[in-house]
C-alpha atoms as a PDB file:
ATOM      1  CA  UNK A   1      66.828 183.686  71.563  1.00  0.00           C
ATOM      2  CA  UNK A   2      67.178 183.655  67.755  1.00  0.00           C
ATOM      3  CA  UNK A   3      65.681 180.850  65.496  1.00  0.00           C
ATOM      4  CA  UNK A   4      66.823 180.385  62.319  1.00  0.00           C
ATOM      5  CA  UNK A   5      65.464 177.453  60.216  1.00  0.00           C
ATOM      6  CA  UNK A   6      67.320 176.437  56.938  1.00  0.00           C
ATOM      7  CA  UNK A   7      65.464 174.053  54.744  1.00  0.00           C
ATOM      8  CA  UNK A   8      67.319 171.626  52.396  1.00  0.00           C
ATOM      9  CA  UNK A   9      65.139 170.398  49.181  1.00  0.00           C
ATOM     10  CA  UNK A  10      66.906 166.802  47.759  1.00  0.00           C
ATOM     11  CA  UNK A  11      65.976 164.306  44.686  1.00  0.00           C
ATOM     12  CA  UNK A  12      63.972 167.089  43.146  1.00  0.00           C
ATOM     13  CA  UNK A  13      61.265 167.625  45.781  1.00  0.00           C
ATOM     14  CA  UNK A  14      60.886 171.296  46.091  1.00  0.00           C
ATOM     15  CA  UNK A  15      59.218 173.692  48.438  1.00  0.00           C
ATOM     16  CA  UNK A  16      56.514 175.821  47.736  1.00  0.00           C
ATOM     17  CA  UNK A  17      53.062 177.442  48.447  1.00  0.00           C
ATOM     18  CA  UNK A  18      51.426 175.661  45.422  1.00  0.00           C
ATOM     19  CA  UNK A  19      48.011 173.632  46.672  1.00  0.00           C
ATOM     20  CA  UNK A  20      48.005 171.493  43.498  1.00  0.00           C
ATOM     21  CA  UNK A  21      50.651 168.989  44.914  1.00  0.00           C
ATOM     22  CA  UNK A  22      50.828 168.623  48.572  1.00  0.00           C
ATOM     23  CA  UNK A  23      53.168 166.045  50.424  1.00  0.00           C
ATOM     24  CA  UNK A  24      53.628 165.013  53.870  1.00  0.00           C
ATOM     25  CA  UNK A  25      56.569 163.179  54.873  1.00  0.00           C
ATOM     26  CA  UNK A  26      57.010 161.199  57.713  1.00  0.00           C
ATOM     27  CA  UNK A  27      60.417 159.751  59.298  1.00  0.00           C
ATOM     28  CA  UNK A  28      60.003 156.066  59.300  1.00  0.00           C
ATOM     29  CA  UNK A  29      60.189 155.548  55.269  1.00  0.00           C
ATOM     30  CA  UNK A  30      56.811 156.545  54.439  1.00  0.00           C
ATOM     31  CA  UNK A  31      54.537 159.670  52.664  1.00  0.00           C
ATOM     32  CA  UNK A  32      51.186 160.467  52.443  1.00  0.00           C
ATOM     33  CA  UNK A  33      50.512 162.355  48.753  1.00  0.00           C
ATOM     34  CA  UNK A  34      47.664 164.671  47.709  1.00  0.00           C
ATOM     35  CA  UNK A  35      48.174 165.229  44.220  1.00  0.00           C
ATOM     36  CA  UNK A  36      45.250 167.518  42.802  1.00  0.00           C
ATOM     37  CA  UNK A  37      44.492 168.237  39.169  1.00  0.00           C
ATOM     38  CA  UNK A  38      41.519 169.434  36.269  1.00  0.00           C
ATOM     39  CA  UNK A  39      40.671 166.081  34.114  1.00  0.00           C
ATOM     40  CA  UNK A  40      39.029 166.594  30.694  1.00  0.00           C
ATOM     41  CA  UNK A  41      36.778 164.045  30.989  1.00  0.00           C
ATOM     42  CA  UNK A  42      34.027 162.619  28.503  1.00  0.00           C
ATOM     43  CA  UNK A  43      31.024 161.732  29.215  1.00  0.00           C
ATOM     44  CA  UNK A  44      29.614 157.802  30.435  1.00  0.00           C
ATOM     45  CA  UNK A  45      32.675 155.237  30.581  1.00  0.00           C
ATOM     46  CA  UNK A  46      36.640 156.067  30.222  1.00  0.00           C
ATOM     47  CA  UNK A  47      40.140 155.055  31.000  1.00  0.00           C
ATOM     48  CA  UNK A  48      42.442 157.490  32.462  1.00  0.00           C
ATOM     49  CA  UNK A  49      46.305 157.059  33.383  1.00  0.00           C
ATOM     50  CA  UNK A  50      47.069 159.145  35.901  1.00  0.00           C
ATOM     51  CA  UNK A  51      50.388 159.934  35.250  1.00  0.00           C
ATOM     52  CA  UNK A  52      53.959 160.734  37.362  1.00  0.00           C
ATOM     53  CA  UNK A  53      52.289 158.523  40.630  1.00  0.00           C
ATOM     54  CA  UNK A  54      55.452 157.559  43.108  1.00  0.00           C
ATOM     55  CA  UNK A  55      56.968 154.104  41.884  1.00  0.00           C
ATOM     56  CA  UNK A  56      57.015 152.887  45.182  1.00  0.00           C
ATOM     57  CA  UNK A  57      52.973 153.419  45.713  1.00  0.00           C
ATOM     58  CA  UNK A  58      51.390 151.690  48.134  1.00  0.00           C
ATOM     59  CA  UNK A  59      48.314 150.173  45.448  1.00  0.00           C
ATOM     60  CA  UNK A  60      46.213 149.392  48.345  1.00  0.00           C
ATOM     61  CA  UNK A  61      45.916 153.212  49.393  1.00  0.00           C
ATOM     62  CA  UNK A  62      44.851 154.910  46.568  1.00  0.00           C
ATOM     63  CA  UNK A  63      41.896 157.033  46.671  1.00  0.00           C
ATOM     64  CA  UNK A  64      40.241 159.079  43.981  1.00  0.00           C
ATOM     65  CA  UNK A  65      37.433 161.897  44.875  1.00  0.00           C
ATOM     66  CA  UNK A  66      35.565 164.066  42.338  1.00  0.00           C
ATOM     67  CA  UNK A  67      32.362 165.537  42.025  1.00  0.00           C
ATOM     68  CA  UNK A  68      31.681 164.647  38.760  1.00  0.00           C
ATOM     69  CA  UNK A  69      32.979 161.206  38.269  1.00  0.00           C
ATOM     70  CA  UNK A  70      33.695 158.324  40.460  1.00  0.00           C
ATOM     71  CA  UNK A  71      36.539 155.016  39.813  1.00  0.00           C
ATOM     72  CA  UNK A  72      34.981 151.653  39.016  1.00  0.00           C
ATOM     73  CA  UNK A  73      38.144 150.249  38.864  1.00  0.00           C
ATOM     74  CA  UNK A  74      41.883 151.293  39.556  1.00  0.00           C
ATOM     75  CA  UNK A  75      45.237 149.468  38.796  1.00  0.00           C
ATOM     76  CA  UNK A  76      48.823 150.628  39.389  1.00  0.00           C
ATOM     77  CA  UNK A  77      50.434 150.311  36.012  1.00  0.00           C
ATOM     78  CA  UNK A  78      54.667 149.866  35.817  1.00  0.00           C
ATOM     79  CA  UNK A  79      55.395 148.531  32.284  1.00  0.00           C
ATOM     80  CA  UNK A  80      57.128 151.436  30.990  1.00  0.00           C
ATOM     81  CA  UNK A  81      58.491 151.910  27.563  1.00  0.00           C
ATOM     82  CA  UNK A  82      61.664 149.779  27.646  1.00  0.00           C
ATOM     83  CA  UNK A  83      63.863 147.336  25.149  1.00  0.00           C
ATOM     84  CA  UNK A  84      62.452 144.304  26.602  1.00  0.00           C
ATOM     85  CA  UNK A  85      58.955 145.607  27.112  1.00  0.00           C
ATOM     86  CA  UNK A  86      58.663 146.568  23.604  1.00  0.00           C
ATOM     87  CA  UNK A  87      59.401 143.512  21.678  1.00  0.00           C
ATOM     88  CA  UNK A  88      57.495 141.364  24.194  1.00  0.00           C
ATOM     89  CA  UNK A  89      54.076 143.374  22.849  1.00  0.00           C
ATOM     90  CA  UNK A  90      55.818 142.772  19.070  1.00  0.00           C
ATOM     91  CA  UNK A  91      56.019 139.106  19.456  1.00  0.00           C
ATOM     92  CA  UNK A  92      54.127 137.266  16.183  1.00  0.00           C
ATOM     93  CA  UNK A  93      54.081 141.000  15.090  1.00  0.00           C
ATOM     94  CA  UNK A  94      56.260 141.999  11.497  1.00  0.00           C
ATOM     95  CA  UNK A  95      59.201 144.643  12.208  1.00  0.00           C
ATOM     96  CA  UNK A  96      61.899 145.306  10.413  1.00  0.00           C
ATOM     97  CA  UNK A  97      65.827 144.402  10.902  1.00  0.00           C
ATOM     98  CA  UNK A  98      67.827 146.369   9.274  1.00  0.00           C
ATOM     99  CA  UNK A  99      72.231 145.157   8.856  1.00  0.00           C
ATOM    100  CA  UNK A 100      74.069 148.908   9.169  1.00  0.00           C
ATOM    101  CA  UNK A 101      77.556 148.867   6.940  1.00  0.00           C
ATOM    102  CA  UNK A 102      78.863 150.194   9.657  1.00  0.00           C
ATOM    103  CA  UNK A 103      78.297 147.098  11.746  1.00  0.00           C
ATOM    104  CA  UNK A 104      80.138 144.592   9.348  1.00  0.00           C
ATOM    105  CA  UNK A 105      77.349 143.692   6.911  1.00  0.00           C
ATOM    106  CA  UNK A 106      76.669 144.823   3.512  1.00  0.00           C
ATOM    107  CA  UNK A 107      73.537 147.039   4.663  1.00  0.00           C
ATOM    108  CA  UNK A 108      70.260 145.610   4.193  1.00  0.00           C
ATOM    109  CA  UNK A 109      66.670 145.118   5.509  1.00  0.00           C
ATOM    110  CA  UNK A 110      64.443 141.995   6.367  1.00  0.00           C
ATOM    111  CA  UNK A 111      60.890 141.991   7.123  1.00  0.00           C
ATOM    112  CA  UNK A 112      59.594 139.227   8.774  1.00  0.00           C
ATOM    113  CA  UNK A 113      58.386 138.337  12.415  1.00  0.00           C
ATOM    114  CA  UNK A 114      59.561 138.218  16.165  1.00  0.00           C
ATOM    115  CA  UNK A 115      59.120 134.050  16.802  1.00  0.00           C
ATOM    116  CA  UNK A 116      60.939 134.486  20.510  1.00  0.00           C
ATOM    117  CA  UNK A 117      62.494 137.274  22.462  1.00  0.00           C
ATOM    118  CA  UNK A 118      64.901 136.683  25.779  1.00  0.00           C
ATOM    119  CA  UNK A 119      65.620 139.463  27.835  1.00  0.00           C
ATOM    120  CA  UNK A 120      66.269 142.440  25.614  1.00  0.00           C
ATOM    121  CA  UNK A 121      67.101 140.423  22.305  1.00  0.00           C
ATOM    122  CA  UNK A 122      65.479 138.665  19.402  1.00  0.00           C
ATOM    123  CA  UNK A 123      66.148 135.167  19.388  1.00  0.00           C
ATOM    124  CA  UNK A 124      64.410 133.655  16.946  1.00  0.00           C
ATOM    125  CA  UNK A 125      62.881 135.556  13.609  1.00  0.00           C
ATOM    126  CA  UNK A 126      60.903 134.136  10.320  1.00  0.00           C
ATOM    127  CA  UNK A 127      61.645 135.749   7.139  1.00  0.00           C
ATOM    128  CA  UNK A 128      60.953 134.683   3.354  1.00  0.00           C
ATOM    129  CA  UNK A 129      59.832 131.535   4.954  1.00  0.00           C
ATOM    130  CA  UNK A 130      62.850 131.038   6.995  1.00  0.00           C
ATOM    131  CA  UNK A 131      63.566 130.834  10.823  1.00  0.00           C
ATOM    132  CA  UNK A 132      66.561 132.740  12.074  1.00  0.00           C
ATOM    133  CA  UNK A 133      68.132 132.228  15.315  1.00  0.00           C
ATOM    134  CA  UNK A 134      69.691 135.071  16.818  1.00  0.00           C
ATOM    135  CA  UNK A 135      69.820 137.286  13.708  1.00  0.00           C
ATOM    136  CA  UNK A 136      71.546 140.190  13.676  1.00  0.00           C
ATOM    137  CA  UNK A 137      70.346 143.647  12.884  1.00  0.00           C
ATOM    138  CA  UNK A 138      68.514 146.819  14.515  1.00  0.00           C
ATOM    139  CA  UNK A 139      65.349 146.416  15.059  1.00  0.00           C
ATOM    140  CA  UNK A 140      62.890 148.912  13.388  1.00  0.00           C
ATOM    141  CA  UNK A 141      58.779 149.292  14.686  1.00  0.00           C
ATOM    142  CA  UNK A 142      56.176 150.736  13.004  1.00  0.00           C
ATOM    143  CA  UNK A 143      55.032 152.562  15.918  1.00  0.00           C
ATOM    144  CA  UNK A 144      54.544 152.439  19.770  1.00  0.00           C
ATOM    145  CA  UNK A 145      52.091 149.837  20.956  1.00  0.00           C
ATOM    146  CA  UNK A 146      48.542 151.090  22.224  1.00  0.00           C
ATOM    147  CA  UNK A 147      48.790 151.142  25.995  1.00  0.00           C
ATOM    148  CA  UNK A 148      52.131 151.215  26.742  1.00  0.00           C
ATOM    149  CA  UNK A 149      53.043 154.093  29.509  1.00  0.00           C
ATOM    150  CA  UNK A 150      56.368 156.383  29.822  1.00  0.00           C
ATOM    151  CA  UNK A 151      55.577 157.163  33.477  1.00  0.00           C
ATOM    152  CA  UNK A 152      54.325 155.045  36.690  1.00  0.00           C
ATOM    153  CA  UNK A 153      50.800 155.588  36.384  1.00  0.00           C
ATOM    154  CA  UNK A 154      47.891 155.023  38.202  1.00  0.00           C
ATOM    155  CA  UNK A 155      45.177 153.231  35.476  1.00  0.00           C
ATOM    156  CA  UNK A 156      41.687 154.567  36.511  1.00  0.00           C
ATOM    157  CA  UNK A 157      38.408 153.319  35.032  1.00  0.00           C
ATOM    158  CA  UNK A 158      35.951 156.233  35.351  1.00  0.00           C
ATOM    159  CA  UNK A 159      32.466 156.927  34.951  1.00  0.00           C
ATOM    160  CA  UNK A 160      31.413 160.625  34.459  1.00  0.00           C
ATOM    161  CA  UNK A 161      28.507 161.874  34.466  1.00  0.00           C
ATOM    162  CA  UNK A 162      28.969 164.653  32.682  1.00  0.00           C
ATOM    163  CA  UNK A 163      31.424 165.630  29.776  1.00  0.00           C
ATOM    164  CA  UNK A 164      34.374 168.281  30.676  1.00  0.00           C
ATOM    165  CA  UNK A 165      36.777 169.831  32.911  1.00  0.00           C
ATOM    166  CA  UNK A 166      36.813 168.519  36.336  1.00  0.00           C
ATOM    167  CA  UNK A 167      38.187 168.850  39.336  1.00  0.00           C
ATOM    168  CA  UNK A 168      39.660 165.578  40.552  1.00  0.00           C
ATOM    169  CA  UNK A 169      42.127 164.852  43.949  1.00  0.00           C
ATOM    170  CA  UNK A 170      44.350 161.677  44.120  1.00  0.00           C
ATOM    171  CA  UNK A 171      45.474 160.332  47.572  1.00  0.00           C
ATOM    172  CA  UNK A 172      47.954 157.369  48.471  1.00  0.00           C
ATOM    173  CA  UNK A 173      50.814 156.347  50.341  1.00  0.00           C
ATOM    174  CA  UNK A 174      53.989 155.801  49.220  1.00  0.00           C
ATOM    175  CA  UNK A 175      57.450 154.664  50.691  1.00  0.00           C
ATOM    176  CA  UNK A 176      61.296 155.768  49.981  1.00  0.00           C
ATOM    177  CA  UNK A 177      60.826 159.232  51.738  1.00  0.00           C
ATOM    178  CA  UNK A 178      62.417 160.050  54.790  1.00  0.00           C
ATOM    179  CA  UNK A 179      63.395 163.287  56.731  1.00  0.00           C
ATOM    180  CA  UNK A 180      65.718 163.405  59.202  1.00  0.00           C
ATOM    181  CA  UNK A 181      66.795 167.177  61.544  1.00  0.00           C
ATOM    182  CA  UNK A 182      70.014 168.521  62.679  1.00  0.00           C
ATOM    183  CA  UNK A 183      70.474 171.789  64.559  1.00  0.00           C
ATOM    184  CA  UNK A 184      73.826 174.139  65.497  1.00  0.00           C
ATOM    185  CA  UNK A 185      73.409 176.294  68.679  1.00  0.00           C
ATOM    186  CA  UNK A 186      76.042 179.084  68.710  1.00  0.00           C
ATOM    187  CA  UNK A 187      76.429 181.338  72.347  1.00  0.00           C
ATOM    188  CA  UNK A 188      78.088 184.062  72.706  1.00  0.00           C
ATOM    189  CA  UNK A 189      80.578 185.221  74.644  1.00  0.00           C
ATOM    190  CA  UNK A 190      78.725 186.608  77.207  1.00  0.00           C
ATOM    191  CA  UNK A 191      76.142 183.379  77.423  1.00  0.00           C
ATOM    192  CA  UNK A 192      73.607 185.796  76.792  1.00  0.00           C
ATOM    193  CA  UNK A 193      72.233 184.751  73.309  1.00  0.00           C
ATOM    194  CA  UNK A 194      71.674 181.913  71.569  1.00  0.00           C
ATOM    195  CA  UNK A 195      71.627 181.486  67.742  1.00  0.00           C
ATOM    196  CA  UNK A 196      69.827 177.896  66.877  1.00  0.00           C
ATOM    197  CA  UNK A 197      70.115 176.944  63.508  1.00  0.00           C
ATOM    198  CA  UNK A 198      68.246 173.773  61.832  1.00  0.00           C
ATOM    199  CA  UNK A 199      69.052 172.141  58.718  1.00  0.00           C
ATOM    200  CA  UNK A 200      66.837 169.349  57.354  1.00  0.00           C
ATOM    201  CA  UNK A 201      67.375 166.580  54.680  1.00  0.00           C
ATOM    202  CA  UNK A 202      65.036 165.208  52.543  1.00  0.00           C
ATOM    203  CA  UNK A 203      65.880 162.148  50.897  1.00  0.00           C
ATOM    204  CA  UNK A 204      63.695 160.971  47.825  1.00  0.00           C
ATOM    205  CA  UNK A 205      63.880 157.489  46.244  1.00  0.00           C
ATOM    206  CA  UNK A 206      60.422 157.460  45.255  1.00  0.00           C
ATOM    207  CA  UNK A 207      61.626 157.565  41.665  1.00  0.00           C
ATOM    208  CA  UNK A 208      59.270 160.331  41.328  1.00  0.00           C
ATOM    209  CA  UNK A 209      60.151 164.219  41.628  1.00  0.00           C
ATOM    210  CA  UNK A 210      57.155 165.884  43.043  1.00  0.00           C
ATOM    211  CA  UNK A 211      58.265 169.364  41.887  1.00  0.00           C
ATOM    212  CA  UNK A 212      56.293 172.522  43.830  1.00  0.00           C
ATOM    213  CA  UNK A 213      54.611 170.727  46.198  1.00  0.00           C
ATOM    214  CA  UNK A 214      53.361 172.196  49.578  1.00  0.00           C
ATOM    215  CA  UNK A 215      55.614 170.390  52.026  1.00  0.00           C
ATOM    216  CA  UNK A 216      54.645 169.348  55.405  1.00  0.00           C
ATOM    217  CA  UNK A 217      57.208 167.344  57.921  1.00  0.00           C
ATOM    218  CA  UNK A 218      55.809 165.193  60.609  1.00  0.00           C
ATOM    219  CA  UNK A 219      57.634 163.473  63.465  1.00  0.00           C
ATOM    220  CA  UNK A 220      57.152 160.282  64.881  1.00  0.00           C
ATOM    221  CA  UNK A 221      56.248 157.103  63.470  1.00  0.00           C
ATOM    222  CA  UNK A 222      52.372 156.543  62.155  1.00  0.00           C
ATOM    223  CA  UNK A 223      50.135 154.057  63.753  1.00  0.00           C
ATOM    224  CA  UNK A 224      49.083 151.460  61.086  1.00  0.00           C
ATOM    225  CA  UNK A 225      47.275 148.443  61.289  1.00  0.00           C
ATOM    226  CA  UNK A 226      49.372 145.473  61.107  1.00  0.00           C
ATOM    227  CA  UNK A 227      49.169 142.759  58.518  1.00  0.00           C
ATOM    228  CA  UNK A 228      46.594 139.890  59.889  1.00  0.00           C
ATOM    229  CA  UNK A 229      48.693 136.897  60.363  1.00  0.00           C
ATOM    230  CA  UNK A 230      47.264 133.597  60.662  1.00  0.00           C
ATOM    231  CA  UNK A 231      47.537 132.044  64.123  1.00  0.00           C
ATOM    232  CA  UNK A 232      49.857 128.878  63.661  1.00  0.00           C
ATOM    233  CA  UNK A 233      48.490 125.693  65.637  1.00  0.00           C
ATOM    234  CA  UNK A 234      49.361 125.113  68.341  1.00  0.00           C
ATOM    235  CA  UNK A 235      50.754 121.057  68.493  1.00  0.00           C
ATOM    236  CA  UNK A 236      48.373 118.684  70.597  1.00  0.00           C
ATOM    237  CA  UNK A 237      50.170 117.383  73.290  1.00  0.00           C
ATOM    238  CA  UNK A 238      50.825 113.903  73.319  1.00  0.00           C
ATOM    239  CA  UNK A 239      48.428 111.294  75.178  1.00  0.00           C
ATOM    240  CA  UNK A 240      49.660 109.279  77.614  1.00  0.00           C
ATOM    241  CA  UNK A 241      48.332 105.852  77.830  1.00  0.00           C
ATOM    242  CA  UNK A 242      47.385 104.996  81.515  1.00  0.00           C
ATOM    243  CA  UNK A 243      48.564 101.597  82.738  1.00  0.00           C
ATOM    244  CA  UNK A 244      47.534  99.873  85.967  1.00  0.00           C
ATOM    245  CA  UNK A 245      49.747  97.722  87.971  1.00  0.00           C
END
């Protein structure tokens, strides 16, 4: 008998020997991730974004080892760069709105400040001592605010104890990866050999691509604790007044 197996990589998760990234996927919707990497670290008290983590990461799960430094603190951090995001952190802050001839106006700029933002617009906006309501214009920031992240990070508060490279390993759980197996078997004419071959499909909505990772494949689902849920009480049952005849 001839085995053949044909491995299908999808949603940017590819397969390699590399022992930086290593991923095991299970088939009920959930991944275990051992992402490993060399921190520069300085010495005594520090912040650290640990950048590209899964979006769907399971908070609860995360685990950071090193030899050199240890977390204090750890928070799963999603408020990415975005329209919205940024003029929230602007609000009472002075920008710029500049009118584009292009777009109907005469083409000019006011300074002033963001009052009130809804959604992804400014809705209300001082200038020269004036309130505007919904005033036109592109909006133009004097830089990116302090703390603001382009990827889903994992926020660790570290202490070192020594200044430096280090070796560091993150592990968590994450969900929105699933594998699933088909096979072909192919006999010959004579029913003497059989050619089995096995395709598998990796599907990836992680939002994260976790690009030359080691790649192992488990079957089954995993045993995990269920959530504690508090016993409901149970209704008394009614008392029945005796009577006598």
């Amino acid at each position: 008998m001839k085995t053949a197996l044909s491995l299908l990589a999808l949603s940017g998760i590819a397969l390699a020997t590399e022992p930086a990234m290593e991923l095991t996927i299970y088939n009920d919707n959930l991944a275990l991730v051992k992402d490993r990497r060399v921190l520069d670290l300085s010495k005594g008290r520090q912040n650290l974004p640990w950048e590209g983590v899964a979006q769907t990461l399971i908070p609860s799960s995360a685990s950071f080892s090193s030899l050199s430094a240890k977390a204090l603190e750890q928070n799963y951090r999603y408020d990415l760069v975005s329209r919205g995001v940024l003029l929230q952190k602007y609000l009472g802050k002075e920008v710029a709105l500049v009118q584009d001839p292009y777009q109907g106006f005469a083409g000019s700029q006011m300074t002033g400040k963001i009052l009130s933002v809804e959604g992804e617009r400014i809705t209300s906006f001082e200038s020269g001592g004036k309130i505007h309501l919904d005033p036109p214009g592109r909006v133009m920031l004097p830089s990116l605010p302090e703390g603001l992240l382009v990827k889903p990070s994992l926020v660790l508060d570290l202490w070192s104890s020594a200044s430096g490279n280090a070796d560091a390993q993150l592990r968590y759980l994450c969900t929105g990866l699933s594998w699933s197996a088909d096979y072909i078997a192919v006999i010959d004419s004579a029913d003497a050999r059989l050619d089995l071959d096995g395709l598998v499909t990796l599907n990836n909505y992680s939002g994260t691509a976790f690009r030359d990772a080691k790649l192992k494949l488990v079957a089954g689902a995993v045993n995990r604790i269920p959530e504690h849920q508090p016993r409901a009480a149970m209704p008394s049952e009614p008392m029945m007044a005796k009577s006598s005849m």
